[in-house]
PDB file of N, CA and C in Angstrom:
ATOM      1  N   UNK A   1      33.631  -0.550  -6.602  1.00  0.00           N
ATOM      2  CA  UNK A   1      32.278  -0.299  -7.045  1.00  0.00           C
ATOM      3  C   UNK A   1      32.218   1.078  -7.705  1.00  0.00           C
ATOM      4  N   UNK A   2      31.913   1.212  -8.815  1.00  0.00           N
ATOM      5  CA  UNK A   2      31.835   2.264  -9.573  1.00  0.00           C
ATOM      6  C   UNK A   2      30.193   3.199  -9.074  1.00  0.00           C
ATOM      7  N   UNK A   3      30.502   4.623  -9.248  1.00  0.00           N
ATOM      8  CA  UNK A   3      29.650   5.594  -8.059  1.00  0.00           C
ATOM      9  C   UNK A   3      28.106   5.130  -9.045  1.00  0.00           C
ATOM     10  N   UNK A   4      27.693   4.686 -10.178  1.00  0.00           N
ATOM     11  CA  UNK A   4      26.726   4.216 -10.411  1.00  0.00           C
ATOM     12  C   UNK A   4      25.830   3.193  -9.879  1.00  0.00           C
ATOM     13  N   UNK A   5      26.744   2.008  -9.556  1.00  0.00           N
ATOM     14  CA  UNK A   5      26.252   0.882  -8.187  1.00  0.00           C
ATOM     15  C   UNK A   5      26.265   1.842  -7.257  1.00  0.00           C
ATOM     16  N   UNK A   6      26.880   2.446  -6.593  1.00  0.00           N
ATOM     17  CA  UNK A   6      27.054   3.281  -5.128  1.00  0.00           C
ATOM     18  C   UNK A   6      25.098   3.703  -4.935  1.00  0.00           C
ATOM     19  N   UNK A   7      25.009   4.583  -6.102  1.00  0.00           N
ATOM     20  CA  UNK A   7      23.564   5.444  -6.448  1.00  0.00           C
ATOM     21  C   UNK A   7      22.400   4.153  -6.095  1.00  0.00           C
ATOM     22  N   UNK A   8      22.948   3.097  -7.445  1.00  0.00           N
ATOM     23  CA  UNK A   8      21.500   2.215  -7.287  1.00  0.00           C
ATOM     24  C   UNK A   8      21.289   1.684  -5.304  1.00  0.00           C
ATOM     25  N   UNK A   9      22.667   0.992  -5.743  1.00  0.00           N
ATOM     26  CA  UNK A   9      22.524   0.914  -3.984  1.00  0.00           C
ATOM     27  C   UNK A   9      21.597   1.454  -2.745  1.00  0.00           C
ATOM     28  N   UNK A  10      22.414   2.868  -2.807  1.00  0.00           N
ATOM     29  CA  UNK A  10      21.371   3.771  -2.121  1.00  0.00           C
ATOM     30  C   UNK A  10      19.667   4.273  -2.400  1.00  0.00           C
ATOM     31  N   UNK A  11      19.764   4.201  -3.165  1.00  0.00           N
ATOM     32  CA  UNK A  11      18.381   3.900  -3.582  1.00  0.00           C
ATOM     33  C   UNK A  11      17.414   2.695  -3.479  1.00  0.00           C
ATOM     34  N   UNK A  12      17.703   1.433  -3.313  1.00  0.00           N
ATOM     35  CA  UNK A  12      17.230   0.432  -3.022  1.00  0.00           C
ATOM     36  C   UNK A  12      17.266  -0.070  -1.254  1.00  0.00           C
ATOM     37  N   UNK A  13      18.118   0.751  -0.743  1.00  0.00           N
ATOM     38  CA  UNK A  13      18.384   0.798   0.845  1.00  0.00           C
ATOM     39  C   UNK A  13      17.089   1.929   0.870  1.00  0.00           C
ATOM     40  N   UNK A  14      16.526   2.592   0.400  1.00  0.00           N
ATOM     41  CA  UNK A  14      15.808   3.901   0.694  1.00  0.00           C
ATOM     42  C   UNK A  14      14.523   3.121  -0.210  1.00  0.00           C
ATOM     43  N   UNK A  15      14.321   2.698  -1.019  1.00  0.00           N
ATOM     44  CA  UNK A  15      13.113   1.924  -0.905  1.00  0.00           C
ATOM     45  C   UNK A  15      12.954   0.746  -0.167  1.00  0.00           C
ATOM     46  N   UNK A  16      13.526   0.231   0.064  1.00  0.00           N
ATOM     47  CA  UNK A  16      13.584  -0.985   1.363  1.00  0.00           C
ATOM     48  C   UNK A  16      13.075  -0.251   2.565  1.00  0.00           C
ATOM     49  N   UNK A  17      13.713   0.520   3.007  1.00  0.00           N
ATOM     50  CA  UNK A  17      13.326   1.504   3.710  1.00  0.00           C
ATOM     51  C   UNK A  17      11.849   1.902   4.115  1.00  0.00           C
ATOM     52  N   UNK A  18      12.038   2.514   2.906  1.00  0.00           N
ATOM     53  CA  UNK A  18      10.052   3.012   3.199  1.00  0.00           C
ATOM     54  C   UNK A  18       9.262   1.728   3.182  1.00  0.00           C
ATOM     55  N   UNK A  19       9.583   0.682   2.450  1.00  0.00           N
ATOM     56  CA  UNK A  19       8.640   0.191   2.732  1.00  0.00           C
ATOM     57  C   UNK A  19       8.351  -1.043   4.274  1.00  0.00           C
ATOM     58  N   UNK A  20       9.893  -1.039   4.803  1.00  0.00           N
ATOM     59  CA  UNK A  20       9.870  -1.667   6.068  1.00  0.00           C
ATOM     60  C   UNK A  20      10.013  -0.655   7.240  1.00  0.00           C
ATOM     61  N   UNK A  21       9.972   0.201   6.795  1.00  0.00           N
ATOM     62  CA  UNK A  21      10.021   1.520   8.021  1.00  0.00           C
ATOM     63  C   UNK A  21       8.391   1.795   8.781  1.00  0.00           C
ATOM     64  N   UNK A  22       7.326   1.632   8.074  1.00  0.00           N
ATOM     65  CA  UNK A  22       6.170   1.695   8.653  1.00  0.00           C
ATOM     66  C   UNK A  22       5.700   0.671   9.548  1.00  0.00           C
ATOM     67  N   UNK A  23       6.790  -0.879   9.165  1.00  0.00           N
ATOM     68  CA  UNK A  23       6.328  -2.038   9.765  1.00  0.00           C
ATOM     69  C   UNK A  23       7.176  -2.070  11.595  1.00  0.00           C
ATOM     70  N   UNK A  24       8.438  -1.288  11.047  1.00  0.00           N
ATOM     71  CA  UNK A  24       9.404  -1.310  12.252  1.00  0.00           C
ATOM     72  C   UNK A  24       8.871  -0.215  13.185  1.00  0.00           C
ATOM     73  N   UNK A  25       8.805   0.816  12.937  1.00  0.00           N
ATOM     74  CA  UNK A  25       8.214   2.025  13.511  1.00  0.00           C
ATOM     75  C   UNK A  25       6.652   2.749  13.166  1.00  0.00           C
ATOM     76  N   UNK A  26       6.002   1.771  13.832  1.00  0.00           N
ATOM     77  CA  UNK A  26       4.587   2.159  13.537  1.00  0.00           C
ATOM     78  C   UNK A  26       3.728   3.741  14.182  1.00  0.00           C
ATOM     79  N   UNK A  27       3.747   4.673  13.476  1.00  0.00           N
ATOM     80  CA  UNK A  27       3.279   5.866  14.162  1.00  0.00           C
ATOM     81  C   UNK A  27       1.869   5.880  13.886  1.00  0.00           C
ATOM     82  N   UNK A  28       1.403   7.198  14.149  1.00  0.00           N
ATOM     83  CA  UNK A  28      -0.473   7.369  14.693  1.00  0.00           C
ATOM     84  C   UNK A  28      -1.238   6.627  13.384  1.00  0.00           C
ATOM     85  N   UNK A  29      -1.982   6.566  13.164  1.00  0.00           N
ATOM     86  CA  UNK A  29      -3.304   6.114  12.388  1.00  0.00           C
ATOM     87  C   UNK A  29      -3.064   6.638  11.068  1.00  0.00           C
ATOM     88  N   UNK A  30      -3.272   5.766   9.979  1.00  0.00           N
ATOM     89  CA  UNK A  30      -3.423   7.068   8.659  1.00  0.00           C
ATOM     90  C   UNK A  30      -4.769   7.485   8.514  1.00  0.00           C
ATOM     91  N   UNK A  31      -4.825   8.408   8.161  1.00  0.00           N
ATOM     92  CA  UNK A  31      -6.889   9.350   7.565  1.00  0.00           C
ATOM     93  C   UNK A  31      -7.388   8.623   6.687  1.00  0.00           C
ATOM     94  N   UNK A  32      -6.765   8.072   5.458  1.00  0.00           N
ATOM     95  CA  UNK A  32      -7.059   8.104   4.688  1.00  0.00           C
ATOM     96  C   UNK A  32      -6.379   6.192   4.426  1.00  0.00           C
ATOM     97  N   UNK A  33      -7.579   5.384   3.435  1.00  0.00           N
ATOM     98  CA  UNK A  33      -7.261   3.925   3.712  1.00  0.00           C
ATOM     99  C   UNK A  33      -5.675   3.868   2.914  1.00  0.00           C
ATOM    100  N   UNK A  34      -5.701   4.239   1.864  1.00  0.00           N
ATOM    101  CA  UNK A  34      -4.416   4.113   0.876  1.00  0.00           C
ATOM    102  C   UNK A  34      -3.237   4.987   1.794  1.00  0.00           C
ATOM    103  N   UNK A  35      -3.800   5.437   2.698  1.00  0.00           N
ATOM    104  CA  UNK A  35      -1.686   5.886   3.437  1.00  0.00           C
ATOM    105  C   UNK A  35      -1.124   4.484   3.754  1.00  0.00           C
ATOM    106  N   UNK A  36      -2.189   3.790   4.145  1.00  0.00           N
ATOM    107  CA  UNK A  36      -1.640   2.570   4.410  1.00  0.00           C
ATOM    108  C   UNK A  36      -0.621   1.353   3.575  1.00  0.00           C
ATOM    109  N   UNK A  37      -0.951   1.808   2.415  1.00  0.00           N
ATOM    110  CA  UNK A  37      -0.218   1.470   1.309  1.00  0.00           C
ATOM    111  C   UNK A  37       1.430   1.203   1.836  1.00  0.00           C
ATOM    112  N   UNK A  38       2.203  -0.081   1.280  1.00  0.00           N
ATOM    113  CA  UNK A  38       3.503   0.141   1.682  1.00  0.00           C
ATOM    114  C   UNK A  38       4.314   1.405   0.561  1.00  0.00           C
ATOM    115  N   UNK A  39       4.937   1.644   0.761  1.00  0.00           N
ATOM    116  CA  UNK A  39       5.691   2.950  -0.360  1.00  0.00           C
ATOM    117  C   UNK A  39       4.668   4.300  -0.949  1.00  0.00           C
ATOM    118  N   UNK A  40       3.633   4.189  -0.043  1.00  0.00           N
ATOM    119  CA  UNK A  40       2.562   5.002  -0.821  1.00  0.00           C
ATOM    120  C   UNK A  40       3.083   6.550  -1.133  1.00  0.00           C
ATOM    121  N   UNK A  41       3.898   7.155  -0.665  1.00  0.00           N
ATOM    122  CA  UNK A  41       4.831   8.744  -0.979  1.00  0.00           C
ATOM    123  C   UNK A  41       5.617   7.997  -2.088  1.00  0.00           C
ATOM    124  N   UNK A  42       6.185   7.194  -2.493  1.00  0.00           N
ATOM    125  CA  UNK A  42       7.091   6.880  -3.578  1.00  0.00           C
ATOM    126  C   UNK A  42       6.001   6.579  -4.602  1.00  0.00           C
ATOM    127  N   UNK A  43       5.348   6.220  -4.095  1.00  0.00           N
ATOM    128  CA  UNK A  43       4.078   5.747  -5.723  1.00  0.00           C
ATOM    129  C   UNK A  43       3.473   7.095  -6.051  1.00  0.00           C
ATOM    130  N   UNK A  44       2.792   7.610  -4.897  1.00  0.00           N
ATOM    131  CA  UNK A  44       2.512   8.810  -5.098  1.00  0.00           C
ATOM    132  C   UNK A  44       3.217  10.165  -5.943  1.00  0.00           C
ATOM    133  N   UNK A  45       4.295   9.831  -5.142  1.00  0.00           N
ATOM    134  CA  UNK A  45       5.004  11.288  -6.262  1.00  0.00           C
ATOM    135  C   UNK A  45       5.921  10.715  -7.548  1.00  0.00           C
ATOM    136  N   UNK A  46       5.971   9.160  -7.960  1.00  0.00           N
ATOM    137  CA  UNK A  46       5.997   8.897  -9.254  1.00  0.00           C
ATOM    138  C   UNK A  46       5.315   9.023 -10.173  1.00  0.00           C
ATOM    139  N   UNK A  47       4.105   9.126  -9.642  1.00  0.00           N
ATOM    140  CA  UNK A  47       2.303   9.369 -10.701  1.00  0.00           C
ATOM    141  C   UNK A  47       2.685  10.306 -10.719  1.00  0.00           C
ATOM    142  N   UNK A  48       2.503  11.311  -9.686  1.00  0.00           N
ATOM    143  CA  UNK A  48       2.441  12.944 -10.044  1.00  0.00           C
ATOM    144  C   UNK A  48       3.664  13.494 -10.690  1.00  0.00           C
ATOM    145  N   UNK A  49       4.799  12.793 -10.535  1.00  0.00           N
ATOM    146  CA  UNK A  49       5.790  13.421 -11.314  1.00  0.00           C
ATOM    147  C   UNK A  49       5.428  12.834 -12.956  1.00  0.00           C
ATOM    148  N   UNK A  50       5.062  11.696 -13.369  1.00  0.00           N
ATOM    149  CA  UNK A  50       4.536  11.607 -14.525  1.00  0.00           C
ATOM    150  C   UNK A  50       3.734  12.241 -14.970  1.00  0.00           C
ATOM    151  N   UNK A  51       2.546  12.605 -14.714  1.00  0.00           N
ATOM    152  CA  UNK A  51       1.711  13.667 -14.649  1.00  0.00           C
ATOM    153  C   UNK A  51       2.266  14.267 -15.146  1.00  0.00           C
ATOM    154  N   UNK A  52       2.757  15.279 -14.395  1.00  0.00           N
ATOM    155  CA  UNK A  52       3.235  16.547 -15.085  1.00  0.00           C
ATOM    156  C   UNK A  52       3.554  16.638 -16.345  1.00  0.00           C
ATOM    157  N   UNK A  53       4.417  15.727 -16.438  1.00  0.00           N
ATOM    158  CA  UNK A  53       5.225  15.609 -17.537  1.00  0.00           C
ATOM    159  C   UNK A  53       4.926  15.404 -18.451  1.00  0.00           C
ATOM    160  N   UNK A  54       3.534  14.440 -18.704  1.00  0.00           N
ATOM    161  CA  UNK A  54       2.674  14.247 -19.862  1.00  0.00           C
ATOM    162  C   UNK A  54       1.879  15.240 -20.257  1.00  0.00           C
ATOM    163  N   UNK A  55       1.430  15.802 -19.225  1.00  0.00           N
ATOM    164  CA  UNK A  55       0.866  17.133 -19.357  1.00  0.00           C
ATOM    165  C   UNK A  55       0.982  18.298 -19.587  1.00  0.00           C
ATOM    166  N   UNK A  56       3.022  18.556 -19.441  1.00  0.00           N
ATOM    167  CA  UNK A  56       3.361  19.822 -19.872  1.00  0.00           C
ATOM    168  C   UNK A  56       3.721  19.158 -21.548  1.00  0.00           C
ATOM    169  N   UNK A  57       4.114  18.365 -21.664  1.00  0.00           N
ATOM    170  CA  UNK A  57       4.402  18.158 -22.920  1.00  0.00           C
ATOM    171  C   UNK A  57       3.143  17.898 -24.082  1.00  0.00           C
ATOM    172  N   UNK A  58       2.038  17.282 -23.539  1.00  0.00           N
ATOM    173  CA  UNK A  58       0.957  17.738 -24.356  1.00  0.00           C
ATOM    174  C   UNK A  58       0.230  19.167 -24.673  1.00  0.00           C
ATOM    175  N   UNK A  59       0.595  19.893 -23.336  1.00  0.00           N
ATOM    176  CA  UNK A  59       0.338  21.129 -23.461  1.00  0.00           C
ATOM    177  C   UNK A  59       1.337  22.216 -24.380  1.00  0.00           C
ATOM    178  N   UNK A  60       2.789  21.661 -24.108  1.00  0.00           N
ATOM    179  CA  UNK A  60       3.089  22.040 -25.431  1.00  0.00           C
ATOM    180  C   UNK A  60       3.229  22.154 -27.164  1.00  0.00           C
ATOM    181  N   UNK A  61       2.559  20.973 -26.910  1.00  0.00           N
ATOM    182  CA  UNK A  61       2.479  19.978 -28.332  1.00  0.00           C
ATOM    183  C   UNK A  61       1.099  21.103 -28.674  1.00  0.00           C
ATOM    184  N   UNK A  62       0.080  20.524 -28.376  1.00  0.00           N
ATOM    185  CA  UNK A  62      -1.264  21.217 -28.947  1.00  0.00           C
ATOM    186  C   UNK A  62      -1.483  22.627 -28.480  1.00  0.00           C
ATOM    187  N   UNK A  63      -0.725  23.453 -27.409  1.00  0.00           N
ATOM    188  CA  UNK A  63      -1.372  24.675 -27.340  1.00  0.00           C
ATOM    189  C   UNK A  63       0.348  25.787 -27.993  1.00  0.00           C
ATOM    190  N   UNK A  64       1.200  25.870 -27.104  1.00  0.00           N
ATOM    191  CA  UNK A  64       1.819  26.467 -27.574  1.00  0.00           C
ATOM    192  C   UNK A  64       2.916  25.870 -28.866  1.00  0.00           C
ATOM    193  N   UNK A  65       3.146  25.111 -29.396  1.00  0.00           N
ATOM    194  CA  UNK A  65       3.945  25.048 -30.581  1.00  0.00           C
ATOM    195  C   UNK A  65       3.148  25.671 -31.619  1.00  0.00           C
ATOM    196  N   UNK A  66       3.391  26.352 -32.677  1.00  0.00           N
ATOM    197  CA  UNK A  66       3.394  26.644 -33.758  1.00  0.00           C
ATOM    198  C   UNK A  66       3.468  26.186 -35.344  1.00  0.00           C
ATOM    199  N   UNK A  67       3.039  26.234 -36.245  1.00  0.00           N
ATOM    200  CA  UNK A  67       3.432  25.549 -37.363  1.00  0.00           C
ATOM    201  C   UNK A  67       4.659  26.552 -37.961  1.00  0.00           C
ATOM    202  N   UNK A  68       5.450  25.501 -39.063  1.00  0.00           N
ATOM    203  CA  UNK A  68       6.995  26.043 -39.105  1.00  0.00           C
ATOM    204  C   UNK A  68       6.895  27.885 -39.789  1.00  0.00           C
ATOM    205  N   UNK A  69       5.635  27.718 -40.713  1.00  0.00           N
ATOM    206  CA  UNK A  69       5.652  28.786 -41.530  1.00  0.00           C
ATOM    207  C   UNK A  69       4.611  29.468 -41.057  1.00  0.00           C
ATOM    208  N   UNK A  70       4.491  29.756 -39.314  1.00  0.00           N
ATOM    209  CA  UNK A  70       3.929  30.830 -38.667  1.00  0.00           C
ATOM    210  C   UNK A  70       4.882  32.561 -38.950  1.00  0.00           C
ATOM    211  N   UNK A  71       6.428  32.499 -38.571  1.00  0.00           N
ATOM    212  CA  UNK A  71       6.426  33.804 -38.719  1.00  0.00           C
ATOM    213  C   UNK A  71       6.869  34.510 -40.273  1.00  0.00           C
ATOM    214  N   UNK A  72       6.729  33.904 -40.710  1.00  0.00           N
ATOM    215  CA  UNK A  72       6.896  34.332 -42.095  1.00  0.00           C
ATOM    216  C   UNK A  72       5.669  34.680 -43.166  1.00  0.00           C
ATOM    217  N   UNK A  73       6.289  36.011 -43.656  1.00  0.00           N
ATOM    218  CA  UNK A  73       5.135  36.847 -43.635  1.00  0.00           C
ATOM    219  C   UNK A  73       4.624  36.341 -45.612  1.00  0.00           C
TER     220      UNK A  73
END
């Protein structure tokens, strides 16, 4: 098995995971209705890592880039 299967592998053991880990080992109450969610930390910090990302890159697009014949005098 080449270390690329090895990766997906492990990664699909670790979402399997989260999402049968709440069913096997049920701990206290969630606060909030959506903790209840199966994978809800993996969904969660996929949005927010998208986020960002759309957001630093629009923020670079319209605030800091420049046009080509800014420093030229």
């Amino acid at each position: 098995m080449t270390p690329k299967r090895w990766l997906y592998a492990v990664l699909v053991v670790f979402a399997v995971g989260e999402i049968a880990g709440p069913h096997l080992f049920p701990a206290d109450h969630a606060h909030f209705w959506f903790e209840d969610i199966p994978a809800w930390g993996s969904i969660y910090g996929l949005v927010s890592c998208l986020l960002i990302i759309i957001v630093s890159k629009l923020l670079g697009k319209l605030w800091l880039t420049r046009p080509e014949n800014y420093y030229d005098s």
